[in-house]
N, C-alpha and C. Protein backbone atom coordinates (compact mmCIF):
# COMPACT_ATOMS: atom_id res chain seq x y z
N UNK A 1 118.81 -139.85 40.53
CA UNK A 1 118.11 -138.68 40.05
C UNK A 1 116.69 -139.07 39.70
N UNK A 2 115.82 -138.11 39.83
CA UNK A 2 114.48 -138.25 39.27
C UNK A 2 114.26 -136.90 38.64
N UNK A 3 113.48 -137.41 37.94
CA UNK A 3 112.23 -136.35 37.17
C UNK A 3 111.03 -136.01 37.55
N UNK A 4 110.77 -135.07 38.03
CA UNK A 4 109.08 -134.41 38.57
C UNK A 4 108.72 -133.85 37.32
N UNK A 5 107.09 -134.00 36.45
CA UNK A 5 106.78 -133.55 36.06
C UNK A 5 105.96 -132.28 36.36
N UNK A 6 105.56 -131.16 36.71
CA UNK A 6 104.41 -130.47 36.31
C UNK A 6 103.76 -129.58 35.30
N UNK A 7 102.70 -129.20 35.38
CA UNK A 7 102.24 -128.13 34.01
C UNK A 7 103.01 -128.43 32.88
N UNK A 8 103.72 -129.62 32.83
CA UNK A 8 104.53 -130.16 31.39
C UNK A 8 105.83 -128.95 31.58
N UNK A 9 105.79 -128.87 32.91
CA UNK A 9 107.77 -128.93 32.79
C UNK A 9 108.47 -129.66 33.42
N UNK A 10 109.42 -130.24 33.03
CA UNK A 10 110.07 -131.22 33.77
C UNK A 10 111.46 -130.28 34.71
N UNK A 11 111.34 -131.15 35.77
CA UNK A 11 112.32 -130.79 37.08
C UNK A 11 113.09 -132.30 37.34
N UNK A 12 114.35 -131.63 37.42
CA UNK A 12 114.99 -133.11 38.00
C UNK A 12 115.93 -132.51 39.24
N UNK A 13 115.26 -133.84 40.03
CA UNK A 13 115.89 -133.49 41.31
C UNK A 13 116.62 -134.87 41.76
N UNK A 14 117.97 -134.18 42.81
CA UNK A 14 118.97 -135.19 42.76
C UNK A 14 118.53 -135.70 44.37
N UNK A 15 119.08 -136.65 45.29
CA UNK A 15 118.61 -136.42 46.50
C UNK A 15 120.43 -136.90 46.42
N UNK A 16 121.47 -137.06 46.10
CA UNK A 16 122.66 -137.33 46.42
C UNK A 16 123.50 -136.52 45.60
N UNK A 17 124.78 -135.87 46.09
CA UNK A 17 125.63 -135.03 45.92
C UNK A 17 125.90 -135.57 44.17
N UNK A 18 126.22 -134.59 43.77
CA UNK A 18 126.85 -134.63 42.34
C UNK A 18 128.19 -134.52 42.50
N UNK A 19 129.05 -135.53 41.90
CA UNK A 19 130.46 -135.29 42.21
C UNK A 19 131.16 -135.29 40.39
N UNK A 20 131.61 -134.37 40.50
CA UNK A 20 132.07 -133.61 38.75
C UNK A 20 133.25 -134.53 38.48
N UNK A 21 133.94 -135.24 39.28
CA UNK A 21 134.70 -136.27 38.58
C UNK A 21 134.41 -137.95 38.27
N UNK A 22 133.12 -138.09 38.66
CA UNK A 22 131.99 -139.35 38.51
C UNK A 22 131.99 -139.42 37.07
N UNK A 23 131.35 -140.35 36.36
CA UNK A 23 131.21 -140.56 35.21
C UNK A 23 129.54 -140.96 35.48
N UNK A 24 128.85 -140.43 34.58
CA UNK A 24 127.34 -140.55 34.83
C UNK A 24 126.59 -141.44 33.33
N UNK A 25 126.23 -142.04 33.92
CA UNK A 25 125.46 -142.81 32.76
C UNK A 25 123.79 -142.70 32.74
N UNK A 26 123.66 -142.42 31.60
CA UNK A 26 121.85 -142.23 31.50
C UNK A 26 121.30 -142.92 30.33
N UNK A 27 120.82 -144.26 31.16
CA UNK A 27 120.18 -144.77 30.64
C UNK A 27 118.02 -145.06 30.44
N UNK A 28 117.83 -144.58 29.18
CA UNK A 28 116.08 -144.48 28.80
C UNK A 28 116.02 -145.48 27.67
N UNK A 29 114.93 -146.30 27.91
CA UNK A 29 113.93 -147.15 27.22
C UNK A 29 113.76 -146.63 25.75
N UNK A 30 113.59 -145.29 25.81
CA UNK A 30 112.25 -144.48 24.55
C UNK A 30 112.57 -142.89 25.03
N UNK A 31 113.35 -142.65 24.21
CA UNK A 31 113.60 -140.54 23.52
C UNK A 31 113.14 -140.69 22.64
N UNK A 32 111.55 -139.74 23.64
CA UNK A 32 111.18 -139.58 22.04
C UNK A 32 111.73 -137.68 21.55
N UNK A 33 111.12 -137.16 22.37
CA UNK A 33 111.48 -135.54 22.17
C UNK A 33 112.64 -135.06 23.09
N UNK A 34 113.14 -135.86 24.11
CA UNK A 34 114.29 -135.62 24.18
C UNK A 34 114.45 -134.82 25.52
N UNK A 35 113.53 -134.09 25.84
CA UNK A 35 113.30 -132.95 26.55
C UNK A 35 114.24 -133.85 27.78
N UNK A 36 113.83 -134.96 28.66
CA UNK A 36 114.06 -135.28 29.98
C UNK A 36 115.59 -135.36 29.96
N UNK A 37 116.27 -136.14 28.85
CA UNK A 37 117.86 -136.19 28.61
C UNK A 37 118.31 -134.99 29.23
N UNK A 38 117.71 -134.16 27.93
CA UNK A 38 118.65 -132.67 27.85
C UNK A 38 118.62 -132.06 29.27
N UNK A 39 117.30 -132.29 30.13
CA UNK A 39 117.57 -131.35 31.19
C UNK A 39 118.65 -131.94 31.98
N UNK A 40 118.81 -133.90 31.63
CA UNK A 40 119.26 -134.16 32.75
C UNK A 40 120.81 -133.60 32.17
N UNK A 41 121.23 -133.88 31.28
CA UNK A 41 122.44 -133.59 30.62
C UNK A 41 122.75 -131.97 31.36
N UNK A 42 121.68 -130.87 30.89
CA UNK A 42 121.68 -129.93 31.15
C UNK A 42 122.13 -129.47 33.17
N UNK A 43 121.38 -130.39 33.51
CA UNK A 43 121.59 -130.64 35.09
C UNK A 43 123.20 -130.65 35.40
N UNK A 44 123.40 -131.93 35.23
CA UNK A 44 124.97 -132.72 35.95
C UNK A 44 126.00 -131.40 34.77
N UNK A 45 125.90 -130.82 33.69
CA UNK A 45 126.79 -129.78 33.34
C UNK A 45 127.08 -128.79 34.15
N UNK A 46 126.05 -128.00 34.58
CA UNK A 46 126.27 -127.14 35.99
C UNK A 46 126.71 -127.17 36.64
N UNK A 47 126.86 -128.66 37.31
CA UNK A 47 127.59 -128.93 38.39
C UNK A 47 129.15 -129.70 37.84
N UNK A 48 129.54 -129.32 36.54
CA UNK A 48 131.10 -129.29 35.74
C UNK A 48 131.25 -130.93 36.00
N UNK A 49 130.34 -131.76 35.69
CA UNK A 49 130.56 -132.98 35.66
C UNK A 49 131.07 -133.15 33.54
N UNK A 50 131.62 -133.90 33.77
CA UNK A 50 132.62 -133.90 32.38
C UNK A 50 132.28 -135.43 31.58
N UNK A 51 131.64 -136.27 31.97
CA UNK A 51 131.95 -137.21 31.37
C UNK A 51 130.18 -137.87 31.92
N UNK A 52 129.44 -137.90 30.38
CA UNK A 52 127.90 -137.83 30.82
C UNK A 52 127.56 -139.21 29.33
N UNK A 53 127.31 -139.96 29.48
CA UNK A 53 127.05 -140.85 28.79
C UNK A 53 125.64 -141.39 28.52
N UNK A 54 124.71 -141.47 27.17
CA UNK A 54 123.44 -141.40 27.14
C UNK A 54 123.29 -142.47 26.46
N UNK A 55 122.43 -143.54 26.71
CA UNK A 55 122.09 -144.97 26.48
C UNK A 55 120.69 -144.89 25.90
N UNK A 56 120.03 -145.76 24.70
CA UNK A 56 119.24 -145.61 24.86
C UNK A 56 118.69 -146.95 23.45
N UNK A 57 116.97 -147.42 23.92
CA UNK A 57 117.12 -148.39 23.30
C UNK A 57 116.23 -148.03 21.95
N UNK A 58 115.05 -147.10 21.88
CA UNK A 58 114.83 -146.62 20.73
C UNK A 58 114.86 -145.03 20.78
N UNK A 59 115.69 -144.58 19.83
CA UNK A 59 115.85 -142.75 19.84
C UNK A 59 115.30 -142.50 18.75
N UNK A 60 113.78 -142.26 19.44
CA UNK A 60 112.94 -141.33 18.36
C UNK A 60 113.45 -140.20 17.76
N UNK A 61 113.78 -139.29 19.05
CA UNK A 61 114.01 -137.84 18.88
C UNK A 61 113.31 -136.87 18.07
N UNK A 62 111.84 -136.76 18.00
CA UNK A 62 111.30 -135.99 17.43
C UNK A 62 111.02 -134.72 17.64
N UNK A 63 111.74 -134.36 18.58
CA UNK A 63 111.68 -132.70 18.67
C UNK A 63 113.31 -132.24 18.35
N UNK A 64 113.88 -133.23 18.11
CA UNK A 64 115.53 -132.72 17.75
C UNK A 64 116.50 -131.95 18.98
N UNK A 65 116.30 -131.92 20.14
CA UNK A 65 116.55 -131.19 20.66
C UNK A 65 117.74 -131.28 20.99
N UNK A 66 118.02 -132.80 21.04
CA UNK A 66 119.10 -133.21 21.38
C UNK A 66 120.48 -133.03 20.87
N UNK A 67 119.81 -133.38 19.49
CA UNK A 67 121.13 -132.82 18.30
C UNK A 67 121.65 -131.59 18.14
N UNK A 68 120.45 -130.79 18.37
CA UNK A 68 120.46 -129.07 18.54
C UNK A 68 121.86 -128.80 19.52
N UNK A 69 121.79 -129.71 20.72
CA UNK A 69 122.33 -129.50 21.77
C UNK A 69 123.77 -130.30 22.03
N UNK A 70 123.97 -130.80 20.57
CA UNK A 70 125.23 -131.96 20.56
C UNK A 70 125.54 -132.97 21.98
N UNK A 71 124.47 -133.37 22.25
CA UNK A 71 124.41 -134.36 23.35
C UNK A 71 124.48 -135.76 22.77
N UNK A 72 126.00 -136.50 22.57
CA UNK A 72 125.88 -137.85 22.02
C UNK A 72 125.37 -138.95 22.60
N UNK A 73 124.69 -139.85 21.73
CA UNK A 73 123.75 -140.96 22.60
C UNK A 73 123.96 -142.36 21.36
N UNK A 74 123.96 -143.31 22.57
CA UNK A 74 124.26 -144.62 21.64
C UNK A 74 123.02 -145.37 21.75
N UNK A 75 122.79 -145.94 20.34
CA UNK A 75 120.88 -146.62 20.52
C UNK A 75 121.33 -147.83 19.87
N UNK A 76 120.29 -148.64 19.94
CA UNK A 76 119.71 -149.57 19.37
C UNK A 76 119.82 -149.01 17.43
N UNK A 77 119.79 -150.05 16.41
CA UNK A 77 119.53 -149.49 15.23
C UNK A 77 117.73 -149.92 14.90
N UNK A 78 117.37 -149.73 15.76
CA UNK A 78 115.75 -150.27 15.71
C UNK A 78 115.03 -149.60 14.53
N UNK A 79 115.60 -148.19 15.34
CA UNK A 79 115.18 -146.77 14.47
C UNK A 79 116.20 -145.82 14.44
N UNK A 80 116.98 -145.77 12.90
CA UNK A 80 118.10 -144.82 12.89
C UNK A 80 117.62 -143.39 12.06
N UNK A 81 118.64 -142.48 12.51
CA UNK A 81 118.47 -141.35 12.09
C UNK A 81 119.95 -140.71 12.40
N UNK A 82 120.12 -140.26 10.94
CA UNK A 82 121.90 -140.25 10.69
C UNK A 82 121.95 -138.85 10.94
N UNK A 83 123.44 -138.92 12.05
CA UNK A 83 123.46 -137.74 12.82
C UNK A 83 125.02 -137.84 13.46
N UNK A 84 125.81 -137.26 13.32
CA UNK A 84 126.85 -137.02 13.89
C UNK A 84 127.36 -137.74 15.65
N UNK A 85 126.15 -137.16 16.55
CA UNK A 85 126.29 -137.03 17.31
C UNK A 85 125.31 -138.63 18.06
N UNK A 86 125.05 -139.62 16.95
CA UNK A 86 124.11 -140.61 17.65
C UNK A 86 125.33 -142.13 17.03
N UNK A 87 125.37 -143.05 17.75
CA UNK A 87 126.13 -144.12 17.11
C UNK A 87 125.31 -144.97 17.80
N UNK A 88 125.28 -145.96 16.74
CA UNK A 88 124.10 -147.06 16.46
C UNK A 88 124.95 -148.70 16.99
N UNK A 89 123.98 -149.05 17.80
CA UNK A 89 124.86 -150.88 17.88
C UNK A 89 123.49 -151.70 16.84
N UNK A 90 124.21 -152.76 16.25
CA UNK A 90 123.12 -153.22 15.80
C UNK A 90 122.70 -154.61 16.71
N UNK A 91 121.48 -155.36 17.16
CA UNK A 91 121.02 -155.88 17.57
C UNK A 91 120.74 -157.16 16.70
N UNK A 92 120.67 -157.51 15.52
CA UNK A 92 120.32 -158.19 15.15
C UNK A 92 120.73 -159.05 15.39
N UNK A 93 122.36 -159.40 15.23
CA UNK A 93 122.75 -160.77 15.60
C UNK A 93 123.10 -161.14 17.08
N UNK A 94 122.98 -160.15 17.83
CA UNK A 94 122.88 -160.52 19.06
C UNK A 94 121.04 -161.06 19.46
N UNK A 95 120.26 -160.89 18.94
CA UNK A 95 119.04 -161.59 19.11
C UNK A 95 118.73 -162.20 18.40
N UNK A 96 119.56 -162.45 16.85
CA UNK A 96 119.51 -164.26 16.29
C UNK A 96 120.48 -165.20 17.20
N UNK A 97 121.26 -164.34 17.93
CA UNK A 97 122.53 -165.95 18.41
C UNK A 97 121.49 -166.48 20.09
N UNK A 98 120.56 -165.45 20.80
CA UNK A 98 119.77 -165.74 21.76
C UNK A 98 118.52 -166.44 21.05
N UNK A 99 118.00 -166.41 20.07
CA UNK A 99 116.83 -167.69 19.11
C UNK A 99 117.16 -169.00 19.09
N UNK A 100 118.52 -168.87 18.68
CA UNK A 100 119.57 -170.35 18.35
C UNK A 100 120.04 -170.97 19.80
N UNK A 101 119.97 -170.52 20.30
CA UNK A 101 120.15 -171.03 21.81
C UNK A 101 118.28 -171.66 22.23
N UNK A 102 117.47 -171.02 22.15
CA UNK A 102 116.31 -171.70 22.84
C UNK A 102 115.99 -172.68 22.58
């Protein structure tokens, strides 16, 4: 899948079939407002895909949209923000046990 931006709306376009019993994973760097998730979330729902999984390594989320939209997403605890619908891994000791190794 990709994302076309214009005039600041985002379009996501697929160039391969959506198949509703796939399990889809979406993984982003940086949500900050959320907008690109939701459409994509919003996307693969249409097409009755059931099982949509959202990765992500810092979730700003400053337009909330996401939560609005009960779209669960698992982050980093870089930057938390307590929410039902977000579950946090913490990183820390997985990047003290990679220090102790160098």
């Amino acid at each position: 899948m990709n994302k076309e931006r214009k005039n600041n709306k985002i379009n996501i376009i697929s160039n391969t079939k959506i198949n509703k019993k796939n399990i889809y994973i979406i993984v982003d760097d940086i949500i900050d407002t959320g907008n690109t998730i939701y459409k994509i979330v919003k996307f693969l729902k249409k097409r009755l895909v059931k099982k949509i999984f959202v990765y992500s390594i810092h979730a700003i989320l400053s337009n909330k949209i996401i939560l609005k939209k009960k779209i669960s997403i698992c982050s980093t605890n870089t930057l938390m923000r307590k929410h039902k619908n977000i579950k946090y891994i913490c990183i820390k000791k997985k990047i003290l046990n990679i220090i102790k190794k160098l």
